[in-house]
N, C-alpha and C. Protein backbone atom coordinates (compact mmCIF):
# COMPACT_ATOMS: atom_id res chain seq x y z
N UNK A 1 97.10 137.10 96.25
CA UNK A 1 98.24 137.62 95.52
C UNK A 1 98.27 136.98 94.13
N UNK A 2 98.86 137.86 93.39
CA UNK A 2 98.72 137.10 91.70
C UNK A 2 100.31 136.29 91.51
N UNK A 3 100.31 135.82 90.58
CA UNK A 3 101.06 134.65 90.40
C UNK A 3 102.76 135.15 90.41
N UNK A 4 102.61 136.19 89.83
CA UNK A 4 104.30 136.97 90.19
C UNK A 4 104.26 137.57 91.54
N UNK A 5 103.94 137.47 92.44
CA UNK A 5 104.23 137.58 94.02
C UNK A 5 104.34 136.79 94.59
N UNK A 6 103.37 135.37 94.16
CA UNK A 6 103.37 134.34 95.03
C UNK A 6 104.27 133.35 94.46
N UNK A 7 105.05 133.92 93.20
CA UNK A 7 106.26 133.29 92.76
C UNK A 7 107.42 133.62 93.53
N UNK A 8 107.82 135.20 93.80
CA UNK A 8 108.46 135.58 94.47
C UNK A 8 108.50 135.42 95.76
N UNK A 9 107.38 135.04 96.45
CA UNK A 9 107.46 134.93 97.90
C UNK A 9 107.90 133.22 98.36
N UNK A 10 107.60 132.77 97.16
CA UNK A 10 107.85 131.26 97.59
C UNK A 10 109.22 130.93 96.72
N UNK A 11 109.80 131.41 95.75
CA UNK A 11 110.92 131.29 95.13
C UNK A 11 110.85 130.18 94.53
N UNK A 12 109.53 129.99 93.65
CA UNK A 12 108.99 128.97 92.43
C UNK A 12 108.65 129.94 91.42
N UNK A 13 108.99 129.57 90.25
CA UNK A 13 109.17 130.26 88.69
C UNK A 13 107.42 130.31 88.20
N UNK A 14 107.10 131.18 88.25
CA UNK A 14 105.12 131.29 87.39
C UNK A 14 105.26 129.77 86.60
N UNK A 15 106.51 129.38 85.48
CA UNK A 15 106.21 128.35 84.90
C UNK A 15 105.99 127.23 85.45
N UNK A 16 106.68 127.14 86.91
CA UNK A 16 106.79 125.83 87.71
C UNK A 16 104.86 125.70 88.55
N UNK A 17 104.86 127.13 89.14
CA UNK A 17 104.02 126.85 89.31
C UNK A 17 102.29 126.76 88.64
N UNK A 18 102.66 127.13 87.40
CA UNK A 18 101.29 126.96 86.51
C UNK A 18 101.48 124.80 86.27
N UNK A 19 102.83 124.86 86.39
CA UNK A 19 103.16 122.86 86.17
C UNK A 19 102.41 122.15 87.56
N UNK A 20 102.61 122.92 88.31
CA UNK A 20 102.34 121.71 89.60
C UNK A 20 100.82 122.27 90.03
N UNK A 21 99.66 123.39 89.41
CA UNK A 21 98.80 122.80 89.18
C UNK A 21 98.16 122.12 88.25
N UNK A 22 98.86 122.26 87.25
CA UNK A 22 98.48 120.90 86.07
C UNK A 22 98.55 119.84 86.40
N UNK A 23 99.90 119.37 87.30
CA UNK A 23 99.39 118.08 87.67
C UNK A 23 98.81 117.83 89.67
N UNK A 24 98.22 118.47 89.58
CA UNK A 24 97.56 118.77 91.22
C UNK A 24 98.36 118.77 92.58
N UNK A 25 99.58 118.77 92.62
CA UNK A 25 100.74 119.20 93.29
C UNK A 25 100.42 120.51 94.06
N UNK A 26 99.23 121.75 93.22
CA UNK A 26 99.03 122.68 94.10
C UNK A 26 98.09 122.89 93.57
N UNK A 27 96.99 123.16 94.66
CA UNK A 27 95.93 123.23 94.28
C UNK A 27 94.58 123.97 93.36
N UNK A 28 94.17 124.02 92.43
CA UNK A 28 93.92 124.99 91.48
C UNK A 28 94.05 126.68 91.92
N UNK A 29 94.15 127.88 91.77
CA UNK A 29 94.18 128.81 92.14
C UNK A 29 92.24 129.64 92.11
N UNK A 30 92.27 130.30 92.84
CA UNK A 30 90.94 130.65 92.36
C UNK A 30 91.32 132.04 91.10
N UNK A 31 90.36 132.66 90.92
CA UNK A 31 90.62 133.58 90.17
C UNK A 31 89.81 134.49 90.22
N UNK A 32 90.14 135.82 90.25
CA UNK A 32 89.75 136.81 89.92
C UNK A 32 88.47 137.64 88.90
N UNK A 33 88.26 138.56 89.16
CA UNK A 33 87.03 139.07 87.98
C UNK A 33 87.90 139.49 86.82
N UNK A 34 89.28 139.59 86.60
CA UNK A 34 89.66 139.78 86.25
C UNK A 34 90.20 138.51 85.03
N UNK A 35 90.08 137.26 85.42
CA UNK A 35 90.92 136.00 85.16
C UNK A 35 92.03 135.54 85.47
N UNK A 36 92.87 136.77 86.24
CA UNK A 36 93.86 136.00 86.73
C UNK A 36 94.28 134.92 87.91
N UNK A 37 95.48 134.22 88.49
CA UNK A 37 94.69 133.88 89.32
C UNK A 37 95.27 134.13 90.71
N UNK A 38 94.74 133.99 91.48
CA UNK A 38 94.80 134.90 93.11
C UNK A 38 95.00 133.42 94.08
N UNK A 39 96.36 133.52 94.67
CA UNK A 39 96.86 132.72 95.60
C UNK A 39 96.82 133.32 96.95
N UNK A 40 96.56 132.03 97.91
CA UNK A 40 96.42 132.51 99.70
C UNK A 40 97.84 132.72 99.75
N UNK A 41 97.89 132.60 100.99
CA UNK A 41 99.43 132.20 101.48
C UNK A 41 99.91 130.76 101.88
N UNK A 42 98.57 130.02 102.15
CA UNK A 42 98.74 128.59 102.16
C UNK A 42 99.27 128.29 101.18
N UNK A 43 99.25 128.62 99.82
CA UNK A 43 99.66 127.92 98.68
C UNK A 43 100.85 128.43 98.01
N UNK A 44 101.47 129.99 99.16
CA UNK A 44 102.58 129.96 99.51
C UNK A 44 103.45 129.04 100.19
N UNK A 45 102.69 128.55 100.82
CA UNK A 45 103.76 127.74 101.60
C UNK A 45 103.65 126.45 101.57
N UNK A 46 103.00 126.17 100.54
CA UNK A 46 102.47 124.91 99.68
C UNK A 46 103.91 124.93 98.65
N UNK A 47 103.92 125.52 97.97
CA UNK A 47 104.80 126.00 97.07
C UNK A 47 106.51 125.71 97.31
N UNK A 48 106.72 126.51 98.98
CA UNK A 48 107.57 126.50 99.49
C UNK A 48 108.29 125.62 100.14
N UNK A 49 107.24 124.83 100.14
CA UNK A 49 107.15 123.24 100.69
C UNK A 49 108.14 122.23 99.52
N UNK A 50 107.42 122.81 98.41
CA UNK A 50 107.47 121.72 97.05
C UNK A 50 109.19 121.58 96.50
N UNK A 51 109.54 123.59 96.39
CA UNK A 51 111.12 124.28 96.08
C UNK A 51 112.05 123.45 97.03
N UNK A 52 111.53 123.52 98.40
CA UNK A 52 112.55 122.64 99.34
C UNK A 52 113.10 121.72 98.88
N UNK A 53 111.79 120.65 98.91
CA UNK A 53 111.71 118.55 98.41
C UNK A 53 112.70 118.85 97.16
N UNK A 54 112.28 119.89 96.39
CA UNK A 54 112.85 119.22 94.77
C UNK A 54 114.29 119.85 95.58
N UNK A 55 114.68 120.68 96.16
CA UNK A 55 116.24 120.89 95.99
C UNK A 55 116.91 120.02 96.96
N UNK A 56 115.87 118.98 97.53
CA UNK A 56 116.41 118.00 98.37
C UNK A 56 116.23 117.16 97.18
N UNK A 57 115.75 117.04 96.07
CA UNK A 57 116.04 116.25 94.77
C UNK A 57 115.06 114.87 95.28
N UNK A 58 113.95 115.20 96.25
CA UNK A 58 112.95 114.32 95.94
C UNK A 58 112.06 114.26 94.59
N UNK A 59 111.28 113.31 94.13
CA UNK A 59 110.62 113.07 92.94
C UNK A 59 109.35 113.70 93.25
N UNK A 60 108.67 113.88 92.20
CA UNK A 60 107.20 114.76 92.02
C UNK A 60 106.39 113.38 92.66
N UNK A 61 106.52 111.84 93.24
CA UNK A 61 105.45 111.05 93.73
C UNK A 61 105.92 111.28 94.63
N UNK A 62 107.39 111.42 95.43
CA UNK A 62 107.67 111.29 96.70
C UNK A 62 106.98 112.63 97.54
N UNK A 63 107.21 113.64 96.78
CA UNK A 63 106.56 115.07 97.06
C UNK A 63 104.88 115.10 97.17
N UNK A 64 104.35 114.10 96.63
CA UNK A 64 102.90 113.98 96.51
C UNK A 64 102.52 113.41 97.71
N UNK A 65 103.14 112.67 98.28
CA UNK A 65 103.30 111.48 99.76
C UNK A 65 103.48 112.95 100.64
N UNK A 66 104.27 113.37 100.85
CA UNK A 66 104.75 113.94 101.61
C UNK A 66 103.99 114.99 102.14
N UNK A 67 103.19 115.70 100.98
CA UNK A 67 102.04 116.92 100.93
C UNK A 67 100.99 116.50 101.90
N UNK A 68 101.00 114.99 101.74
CA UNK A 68 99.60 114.54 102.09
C UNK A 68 99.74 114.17 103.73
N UNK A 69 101.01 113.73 104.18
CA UNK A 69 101.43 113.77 105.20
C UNK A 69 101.42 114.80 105.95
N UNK A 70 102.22 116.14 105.40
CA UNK A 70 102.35 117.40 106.19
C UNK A 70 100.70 117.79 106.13
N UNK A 71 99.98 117.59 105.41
CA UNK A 71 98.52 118.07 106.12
C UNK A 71 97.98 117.11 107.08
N UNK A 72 98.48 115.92 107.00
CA UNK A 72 97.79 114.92 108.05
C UNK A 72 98.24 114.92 109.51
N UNK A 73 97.15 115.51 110.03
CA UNK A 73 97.98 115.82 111.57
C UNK A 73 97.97 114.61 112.45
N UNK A 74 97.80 114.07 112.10
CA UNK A 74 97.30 112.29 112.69
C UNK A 74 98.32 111.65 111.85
N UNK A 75 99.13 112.28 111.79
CA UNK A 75 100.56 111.65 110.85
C UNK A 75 101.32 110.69 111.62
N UNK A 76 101.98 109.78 110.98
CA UNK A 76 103.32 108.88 112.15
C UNK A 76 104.09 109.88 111.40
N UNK A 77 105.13 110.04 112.34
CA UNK A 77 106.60 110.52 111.16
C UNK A 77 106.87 108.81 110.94
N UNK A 78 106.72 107.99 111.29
CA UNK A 78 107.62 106.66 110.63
C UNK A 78 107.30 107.05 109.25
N UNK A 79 105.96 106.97 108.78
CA UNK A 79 105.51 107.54 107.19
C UNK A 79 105.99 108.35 106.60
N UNK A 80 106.70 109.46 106.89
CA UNK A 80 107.97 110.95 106.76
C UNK A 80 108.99 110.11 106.43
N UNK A 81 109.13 109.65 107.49
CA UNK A 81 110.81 108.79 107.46
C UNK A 81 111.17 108.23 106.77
N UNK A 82 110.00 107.23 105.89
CA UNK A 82 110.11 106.01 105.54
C UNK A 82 110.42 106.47 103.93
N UNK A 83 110.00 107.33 103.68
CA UNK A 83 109.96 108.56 102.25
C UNK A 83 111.40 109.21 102.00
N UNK A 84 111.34 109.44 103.34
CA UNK A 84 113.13 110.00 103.45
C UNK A 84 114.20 109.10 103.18
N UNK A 85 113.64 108.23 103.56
CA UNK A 85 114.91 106.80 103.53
C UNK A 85 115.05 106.11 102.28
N UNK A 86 113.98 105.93 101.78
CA UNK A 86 113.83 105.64 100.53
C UNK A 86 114.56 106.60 99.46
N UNK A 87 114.34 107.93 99.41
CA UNK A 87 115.04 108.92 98.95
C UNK A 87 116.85 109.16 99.41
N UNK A 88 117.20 108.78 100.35
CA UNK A 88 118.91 108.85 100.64
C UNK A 88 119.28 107.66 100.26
N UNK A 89 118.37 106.92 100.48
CA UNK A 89 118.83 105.33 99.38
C UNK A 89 118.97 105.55 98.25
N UNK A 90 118.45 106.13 97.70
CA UNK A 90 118.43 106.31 96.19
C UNK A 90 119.92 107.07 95.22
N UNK A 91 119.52 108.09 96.52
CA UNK A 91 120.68 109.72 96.37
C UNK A 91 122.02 108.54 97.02
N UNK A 92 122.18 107.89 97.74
CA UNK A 92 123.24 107.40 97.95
C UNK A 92 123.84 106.33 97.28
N UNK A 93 122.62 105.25 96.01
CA UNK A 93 123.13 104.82 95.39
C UNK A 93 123.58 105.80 93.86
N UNK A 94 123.39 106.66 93.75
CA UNK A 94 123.56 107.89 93.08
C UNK A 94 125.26 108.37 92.89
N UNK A 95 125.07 108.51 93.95
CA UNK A 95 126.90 109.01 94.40
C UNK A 95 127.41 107.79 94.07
N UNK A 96 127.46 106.33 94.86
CA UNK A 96 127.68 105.78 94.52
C UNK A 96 128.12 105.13 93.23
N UNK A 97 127.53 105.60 92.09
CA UNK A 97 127.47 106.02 91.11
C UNK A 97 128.44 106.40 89.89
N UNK A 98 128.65 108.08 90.89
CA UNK A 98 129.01 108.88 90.10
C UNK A 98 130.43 108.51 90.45
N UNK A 99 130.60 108.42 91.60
CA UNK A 99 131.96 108.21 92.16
C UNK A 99 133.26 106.90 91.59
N UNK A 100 131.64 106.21 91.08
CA UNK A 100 132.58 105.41 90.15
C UNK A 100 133.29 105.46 88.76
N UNK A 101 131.97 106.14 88.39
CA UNK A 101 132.68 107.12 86.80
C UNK A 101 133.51 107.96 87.26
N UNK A 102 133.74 108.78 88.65
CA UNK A 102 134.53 109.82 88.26
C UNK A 102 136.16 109.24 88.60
N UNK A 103 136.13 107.92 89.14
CA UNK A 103 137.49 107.27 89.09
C UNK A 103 137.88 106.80 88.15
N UNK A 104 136.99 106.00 87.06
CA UNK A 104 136.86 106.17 85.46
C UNK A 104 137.72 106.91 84.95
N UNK A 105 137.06 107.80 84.77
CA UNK A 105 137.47 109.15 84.22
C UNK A 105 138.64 109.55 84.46
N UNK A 106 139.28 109.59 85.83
CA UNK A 106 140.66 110.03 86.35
C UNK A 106 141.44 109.36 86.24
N UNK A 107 141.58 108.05 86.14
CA UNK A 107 142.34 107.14 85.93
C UNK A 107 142.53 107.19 84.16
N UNK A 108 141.61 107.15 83.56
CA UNK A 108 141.59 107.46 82.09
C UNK A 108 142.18 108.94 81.33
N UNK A 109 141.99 109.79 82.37
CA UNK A 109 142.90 111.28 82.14
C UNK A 109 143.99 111.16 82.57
N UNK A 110 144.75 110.42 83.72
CA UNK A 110 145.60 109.89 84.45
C UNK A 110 146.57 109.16 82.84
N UNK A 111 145.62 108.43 82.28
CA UNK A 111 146.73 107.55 81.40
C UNK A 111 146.96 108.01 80.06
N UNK A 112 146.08 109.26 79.57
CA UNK A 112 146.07 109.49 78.61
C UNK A 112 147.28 110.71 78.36
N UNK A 113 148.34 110.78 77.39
CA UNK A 113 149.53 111.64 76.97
C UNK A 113 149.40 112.43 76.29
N UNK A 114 149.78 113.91 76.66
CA UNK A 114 149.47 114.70 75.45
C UNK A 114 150.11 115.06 74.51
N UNK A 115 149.88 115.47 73.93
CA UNK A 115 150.56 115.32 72.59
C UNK A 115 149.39 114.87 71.30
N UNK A 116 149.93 115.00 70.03
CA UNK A 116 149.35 114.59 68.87
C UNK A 116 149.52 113.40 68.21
N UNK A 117 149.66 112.31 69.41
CA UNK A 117 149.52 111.26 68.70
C UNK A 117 147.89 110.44 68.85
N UNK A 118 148.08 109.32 67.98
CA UNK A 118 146.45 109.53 67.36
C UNK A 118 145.92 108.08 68.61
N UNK A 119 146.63 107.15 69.16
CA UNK A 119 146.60 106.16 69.94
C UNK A 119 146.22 106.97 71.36
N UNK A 120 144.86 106.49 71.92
CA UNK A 120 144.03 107.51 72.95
C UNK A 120 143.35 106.61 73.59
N UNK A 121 144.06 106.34 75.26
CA UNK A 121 143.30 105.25 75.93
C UNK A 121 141.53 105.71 76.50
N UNK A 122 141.38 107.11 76.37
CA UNK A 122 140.03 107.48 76.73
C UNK A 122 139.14 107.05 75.11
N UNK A 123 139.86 106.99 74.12
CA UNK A 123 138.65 106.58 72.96
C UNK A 123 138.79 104.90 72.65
N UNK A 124 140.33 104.34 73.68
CA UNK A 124 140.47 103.34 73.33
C UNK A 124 138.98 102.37 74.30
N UNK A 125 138.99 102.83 75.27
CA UNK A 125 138.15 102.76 76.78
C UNK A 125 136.62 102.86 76.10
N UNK A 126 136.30 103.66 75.35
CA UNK A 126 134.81 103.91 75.13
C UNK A 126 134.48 102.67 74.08
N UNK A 127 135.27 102.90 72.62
CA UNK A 127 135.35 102.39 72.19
C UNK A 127 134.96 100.61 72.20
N UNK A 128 135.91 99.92 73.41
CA UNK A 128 135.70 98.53 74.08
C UNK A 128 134.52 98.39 74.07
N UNK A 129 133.80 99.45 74.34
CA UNK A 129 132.64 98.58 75.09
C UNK A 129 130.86 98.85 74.26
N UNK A 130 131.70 99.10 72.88
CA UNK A 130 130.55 99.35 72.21
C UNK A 130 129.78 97.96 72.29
N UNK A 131 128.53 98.09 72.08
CA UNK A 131 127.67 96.56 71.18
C UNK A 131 127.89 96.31 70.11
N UNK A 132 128.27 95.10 69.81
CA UNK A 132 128.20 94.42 68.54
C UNK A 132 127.22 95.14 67.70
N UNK A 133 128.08 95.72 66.17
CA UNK A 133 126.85 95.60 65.37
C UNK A 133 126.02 94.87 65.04
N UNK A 134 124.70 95.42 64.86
CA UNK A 134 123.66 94.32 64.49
C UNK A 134 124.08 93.73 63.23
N UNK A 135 123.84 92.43 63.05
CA UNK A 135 123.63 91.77 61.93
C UNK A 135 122.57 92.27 60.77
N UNK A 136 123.22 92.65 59.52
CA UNK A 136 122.47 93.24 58.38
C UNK A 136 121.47 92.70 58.04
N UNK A 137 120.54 92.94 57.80
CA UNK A 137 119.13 92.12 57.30
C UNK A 137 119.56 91.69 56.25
N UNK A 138 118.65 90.46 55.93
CA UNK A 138 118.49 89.96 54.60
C UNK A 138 117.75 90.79 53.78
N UNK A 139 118.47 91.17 52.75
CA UNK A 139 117.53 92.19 51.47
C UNK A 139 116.18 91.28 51.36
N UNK A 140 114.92 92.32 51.09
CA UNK A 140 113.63 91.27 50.89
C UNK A 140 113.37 91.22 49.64
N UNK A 141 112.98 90.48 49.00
CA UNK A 141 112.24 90.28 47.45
C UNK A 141 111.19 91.28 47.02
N UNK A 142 111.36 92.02 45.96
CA UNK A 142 110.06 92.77 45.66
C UNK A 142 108.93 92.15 45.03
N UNK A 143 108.24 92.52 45.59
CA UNK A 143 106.86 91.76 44.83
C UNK A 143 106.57 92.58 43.31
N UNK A 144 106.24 91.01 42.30
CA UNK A 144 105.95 91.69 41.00
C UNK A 144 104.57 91.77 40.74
């Protein structure tokens, strides 16, 4: 199948998948007398494999582990698992995260009054925590 079918059948974008054989994520395509190039269905479901991981918001190395696993039939899942865990660790210090900015944030929309006055605890809040400006260089001497 050419690259707009086996986009559609696996629900990866031609651009994504011309990316993930650039970086060997899927495996070159063969091609045609034509030049285009002609996918099995393995690399359908190679593909389909890949759309999953990323919308499980694994990384393009964790996805590389994982490829190599699902072909290894002499696999442990501990090796699956251990990929997985690593990944909800991650996604859970993530939330973790966000959850803290987004109390931030609410508490800071929480205190802020509307109206047109110019005193604003959300620019007062950002503001705090700028870095020190750097210290100005010393002007240098021109050479005569």
């Amino acid at each position: 199948m050419n690259i707009g079918q086996a986009s559609a059948a696996s629900g990866v974008s031609a651009k994504m998948i011309r990316y993930y054989e650039s970086i060997a994520l899927l495996p070159a395509a063969g091609r045609r007398d034509s030049g285009y190039r002609d996918y099995a269905t393995e690399d359908v479901h190679r593909l389909a494999f890949v759309r999953r991981a990323r919308d499980l918001g694994f990384s393009i190395p964790q996805i590389r582990s994982l490829l190599a696993l699902w072909s290894d039939t002499g696999r442990s899942n501990a090796d699956v698992r251990a990929i997985a865990r690593e990944h909800l660790a991650e996604m859970e210090e993530q939330a973790r995260k966000l959850q803290e900015m987004i109390g931030t944030l609410k508490a800071l929309v929480g205190s802020c009054e509307t109206g047109r006055r110019s005193a604003c605890p959300i620019i007062d809040e950002l503001g705090d925590h700028r870095p020190a400006p750097a210290t100005p260089a010393k002007p240098r001497r021109r050479a005569a």
